[in-house]
Protein backbone atom coordinates (compact mmCIF):
# COMPACT_ATOMS: atom_id res chain seq x y z
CA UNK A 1 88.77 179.36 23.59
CA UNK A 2 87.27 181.52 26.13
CA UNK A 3 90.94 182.80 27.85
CA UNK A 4 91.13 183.94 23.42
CA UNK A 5 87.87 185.54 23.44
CA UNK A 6 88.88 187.47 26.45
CA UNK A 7 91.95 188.36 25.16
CA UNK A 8 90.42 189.76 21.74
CA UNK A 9 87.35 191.62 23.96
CA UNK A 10 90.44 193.29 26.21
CA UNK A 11 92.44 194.83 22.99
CA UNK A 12 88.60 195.59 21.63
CA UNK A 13 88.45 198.23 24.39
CA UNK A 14 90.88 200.89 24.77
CA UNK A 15 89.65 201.77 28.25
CA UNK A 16 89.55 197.93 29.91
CA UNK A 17 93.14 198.04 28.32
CA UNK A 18 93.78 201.37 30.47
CA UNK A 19 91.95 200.23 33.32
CA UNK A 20 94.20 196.62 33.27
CA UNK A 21 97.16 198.69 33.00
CA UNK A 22 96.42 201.05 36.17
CA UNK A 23 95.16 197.93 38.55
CA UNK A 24 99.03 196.68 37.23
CA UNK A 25 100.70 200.27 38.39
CA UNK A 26 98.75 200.06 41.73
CA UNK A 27 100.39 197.54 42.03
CA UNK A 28 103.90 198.58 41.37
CA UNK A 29 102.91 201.61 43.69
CA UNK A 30 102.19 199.36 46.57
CA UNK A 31 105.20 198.24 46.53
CA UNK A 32 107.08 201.43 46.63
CA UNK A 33 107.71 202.01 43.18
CA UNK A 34 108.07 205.45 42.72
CA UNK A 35 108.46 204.86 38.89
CA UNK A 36 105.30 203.85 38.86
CA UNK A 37 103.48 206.37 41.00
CA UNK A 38 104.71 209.38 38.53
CA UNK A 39 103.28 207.52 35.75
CA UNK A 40 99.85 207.28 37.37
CA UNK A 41 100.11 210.62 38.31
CA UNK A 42 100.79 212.21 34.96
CA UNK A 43 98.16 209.69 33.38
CA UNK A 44 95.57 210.81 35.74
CA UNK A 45 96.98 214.49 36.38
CA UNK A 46 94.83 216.74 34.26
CA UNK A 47 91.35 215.10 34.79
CA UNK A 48 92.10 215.30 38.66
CA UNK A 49 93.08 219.00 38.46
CA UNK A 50 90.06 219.71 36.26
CA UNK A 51 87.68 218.13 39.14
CA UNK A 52 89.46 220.44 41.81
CA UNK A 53 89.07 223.04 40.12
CA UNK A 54 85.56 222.75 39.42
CA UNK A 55 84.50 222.23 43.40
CA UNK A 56 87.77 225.03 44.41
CA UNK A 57 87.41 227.63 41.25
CA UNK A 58 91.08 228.69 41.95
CA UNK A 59 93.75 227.70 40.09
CA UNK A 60 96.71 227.28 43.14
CA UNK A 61 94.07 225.84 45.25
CA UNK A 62 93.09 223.09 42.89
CA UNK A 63 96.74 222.35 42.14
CA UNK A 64 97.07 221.63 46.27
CA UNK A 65 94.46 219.86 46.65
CA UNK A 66 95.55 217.36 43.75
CA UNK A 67 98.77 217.15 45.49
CA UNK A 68 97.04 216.45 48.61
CA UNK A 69 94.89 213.65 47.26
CA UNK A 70 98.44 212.18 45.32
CA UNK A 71 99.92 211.84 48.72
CA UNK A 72 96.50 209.77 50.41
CA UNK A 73 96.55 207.96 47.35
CA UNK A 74 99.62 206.66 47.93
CA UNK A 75 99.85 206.18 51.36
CA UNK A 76 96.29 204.44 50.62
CA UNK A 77 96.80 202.71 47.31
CA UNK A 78 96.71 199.26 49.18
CA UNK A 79 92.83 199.74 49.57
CA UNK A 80 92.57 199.71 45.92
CA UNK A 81 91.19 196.43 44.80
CA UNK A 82 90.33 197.11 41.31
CA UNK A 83 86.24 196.85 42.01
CA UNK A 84 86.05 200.06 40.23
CA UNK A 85 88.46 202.23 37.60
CA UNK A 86 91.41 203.77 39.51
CA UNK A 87 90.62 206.60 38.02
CA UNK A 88 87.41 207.02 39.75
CA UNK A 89 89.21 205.92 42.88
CA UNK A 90 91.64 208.67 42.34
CA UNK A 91 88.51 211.21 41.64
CA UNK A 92 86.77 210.32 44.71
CA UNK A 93 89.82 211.10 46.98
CA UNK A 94 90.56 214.59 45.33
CA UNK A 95 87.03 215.41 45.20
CA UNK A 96 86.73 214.53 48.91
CA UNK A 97 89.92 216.51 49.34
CA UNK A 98 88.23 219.66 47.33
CA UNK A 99 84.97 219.50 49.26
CA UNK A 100 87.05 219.82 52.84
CA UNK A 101 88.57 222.93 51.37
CA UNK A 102 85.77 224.24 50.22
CA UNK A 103 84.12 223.74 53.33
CA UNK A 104 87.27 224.94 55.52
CA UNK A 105 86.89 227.87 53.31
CA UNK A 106 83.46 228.93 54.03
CA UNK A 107 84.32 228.78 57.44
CA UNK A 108 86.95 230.85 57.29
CA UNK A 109 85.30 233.76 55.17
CA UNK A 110 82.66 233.85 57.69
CA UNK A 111 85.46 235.09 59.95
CA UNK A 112 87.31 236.81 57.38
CA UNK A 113 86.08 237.85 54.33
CA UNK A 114 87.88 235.95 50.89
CA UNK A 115 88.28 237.40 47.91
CA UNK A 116 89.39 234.97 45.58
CA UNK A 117 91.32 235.40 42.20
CA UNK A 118 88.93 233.66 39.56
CA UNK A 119 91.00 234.29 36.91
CA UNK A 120 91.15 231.61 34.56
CA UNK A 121 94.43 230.00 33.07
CA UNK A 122 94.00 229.50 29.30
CA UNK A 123 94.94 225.95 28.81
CA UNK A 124 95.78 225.50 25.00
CA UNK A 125 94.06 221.96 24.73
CA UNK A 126 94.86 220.67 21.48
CA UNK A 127 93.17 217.66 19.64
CA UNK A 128 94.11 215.46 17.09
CA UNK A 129 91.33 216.60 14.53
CA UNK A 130 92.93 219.79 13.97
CA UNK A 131 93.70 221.33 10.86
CA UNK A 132 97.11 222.56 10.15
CA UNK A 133 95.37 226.35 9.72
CA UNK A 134 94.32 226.06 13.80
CA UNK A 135 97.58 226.93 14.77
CA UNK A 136 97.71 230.44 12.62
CA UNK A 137 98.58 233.28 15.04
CA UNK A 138 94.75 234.75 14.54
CA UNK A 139 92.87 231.53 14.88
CA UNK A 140 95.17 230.60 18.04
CA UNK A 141 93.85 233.68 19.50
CA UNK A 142 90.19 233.22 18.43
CA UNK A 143 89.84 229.48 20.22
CA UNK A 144 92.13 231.38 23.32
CA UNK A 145 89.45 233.71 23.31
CA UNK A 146 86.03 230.74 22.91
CA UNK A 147 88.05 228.31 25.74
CA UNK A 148 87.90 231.36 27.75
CA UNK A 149 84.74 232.71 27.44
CA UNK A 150 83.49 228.46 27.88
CA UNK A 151 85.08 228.35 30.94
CA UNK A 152 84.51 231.36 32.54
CA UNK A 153 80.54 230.40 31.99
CA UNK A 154 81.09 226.57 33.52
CA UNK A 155 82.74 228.41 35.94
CA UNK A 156 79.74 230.57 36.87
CA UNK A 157 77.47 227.33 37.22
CA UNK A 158 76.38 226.68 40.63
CA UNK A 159 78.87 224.59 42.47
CA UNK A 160 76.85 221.47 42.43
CA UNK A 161 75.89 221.22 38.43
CA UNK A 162 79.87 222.64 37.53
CA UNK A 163 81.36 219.43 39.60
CA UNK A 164 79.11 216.92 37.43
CA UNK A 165 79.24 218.69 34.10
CA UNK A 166 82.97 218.58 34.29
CA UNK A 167 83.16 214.81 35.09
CA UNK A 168 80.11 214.02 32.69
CA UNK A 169 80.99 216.41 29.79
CA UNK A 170 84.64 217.37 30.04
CA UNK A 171 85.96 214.02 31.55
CA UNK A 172 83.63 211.77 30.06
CA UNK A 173 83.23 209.97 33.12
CA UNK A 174 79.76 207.61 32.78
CA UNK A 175 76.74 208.23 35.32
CA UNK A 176 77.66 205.54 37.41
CA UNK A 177 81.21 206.88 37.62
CA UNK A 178 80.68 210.10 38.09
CA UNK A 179 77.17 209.03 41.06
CA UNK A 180 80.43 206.51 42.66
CA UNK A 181 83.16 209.61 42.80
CA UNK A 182 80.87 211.92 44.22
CA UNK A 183 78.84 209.64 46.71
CA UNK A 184 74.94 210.90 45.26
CA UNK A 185 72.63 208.49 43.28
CA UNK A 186 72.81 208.14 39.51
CA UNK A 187 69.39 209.90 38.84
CA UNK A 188 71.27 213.09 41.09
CA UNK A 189 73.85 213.15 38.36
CA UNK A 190 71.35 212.92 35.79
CA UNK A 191 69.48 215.54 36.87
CA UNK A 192 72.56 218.47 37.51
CA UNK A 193 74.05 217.20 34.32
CA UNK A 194 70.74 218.40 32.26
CA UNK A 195 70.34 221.33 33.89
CA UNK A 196 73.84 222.06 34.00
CA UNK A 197 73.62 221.53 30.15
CA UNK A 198 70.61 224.17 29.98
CA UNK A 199 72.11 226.89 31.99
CA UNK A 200 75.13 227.12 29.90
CA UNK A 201 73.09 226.86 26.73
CA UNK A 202 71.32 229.92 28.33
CA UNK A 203 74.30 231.58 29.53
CA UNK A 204 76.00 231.26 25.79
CA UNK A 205 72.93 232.11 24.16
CA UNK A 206 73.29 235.32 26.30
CA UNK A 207 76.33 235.71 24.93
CA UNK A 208 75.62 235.22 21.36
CA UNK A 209 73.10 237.95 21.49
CA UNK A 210 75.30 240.37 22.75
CA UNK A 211 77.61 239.85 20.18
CA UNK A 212 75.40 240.59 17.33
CA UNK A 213 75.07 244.00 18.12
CA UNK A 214 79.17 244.10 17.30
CA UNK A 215 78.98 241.80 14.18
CA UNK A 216 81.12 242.86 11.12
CA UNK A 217 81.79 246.09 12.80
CA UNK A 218 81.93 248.83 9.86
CA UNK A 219 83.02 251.74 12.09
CA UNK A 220 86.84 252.99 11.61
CA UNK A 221 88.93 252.22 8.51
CA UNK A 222 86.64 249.93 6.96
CA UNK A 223 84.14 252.76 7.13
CA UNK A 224 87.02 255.23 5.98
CA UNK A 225 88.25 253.22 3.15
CA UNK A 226 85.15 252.83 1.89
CA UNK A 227 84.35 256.46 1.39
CA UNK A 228 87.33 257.27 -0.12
CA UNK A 229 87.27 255.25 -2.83
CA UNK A 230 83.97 255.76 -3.76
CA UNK A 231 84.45 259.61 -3.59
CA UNK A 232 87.40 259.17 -5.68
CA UNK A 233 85.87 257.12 -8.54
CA UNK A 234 82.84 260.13 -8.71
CA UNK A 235 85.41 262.38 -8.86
CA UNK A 236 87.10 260.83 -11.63
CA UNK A 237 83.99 260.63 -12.93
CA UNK A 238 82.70 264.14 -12.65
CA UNK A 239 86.28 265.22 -14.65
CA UNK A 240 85.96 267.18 -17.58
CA UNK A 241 86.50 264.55 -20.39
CA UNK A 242 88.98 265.38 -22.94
């Protein structure tokens, strides 16, 4: 009865399922299947490539250091025991990878000055909620232009609130998963999530404002059109009548 209730509480959750289903591919990976190892990797690859990014905030960069933290992984995947998600194993190691980047980095530019490309690569992230009329040419470019404008404004968050908003907010990664990837305390993550959360509210606020000033712009041919018609109908108007 109980192996049964087990059972039923396993399907019940979608990410115990997941989390079974890794411990079994660590597994496989131990034992050299390579199979195996490119299915973890694309299961795990965009969530570890948005954490680099969010310590690196360079594209290239972030893809290395995911590479980087693929080959420890593997060379290291016997010290997985399955005492926490893989995924959070996998998260600690790239953000540990990220961080000794970062920090080579620093070192570097205080030799030689770095000036990094921050440009970011649209990603078209697509969800199942949808509508068919999302993937119209103009409302394509719209949400191009929104995901943009998002992350170029998580981007400009200090270094330690971006790294926790992405794994709290973007990732969905719990406190305690998020405190265990990053090695600080729970109430640490708490806190740079919050503010994290405010500063962007404050940063897209910003933003907002700005943009009423160009609201239903009426300058150009709207403007033109406008005129012309009404100038027209007066002057039919103003004809003698017959």
């Amino acid at each position: 009865m109980a192996m049964k209730r087990e059972a039923k509480n396993a399907m019940a959750s979608p990410s115990a399922a997941a989390a079974l289903c890794d411990t079994a591919l660590a597994r496989q990976v131990e034992a050299g299947d390579l199979a195996a190892f490119e299915q973890l990797m694309r299961r795990h690859n965009r969530a570890l490539y948005r954490t680099a990014r969010a310590i690196l905030k360079d594209d290239g960069e972030a893809e290395d250091a995911v590479q980087e933290a693929y080959l420890l992984a593997y060379g290291s995947i016997a010290k997985f025991r399955g005492d926490a998600r893989l995924s959070t194993w996998l998260t600690r190691i790239v953000a540990n990878e990220a961080f000794a980047r970062l920090r080579k980095r620093a070192r570097r530019a205080a030799i030689v000055p770095l000036h990094a490309d921050d440009d970011v690569t649209a990603h078209d992230i697509r969800t199942e909620s949808e509508a068919p009329e999302m993937d119209r040419p103009d409302n394509l470019a719209l949400r191009r232009e929104m995901r943009q404008l998002l992350e170029a404004r998580i981007d400009a968050l200090p270094d330690a609130y971006r790294v926790v908003f992405m794994l709290r907010a973007v990732e969905e990664l719990s406190v305690e998963e998020t405190a265990d990837s990053l090695g600080i305390p729970e109430a640490t993550v708490r806190t740079r999530f919050f503010r994290a959360r405010s500063l962007l509210r404050e940063a897209l606020a910003r933003d907002v404002d700005r943009a009423y000033v160009d609201a239903f712009g009426f300058a150009g041919a709207r403007c033109d059109r406008i005129v012309t018609q009404v100038l027209a109908r007066l002057a039919g108007e103003s004809s003698p009548r017959g």
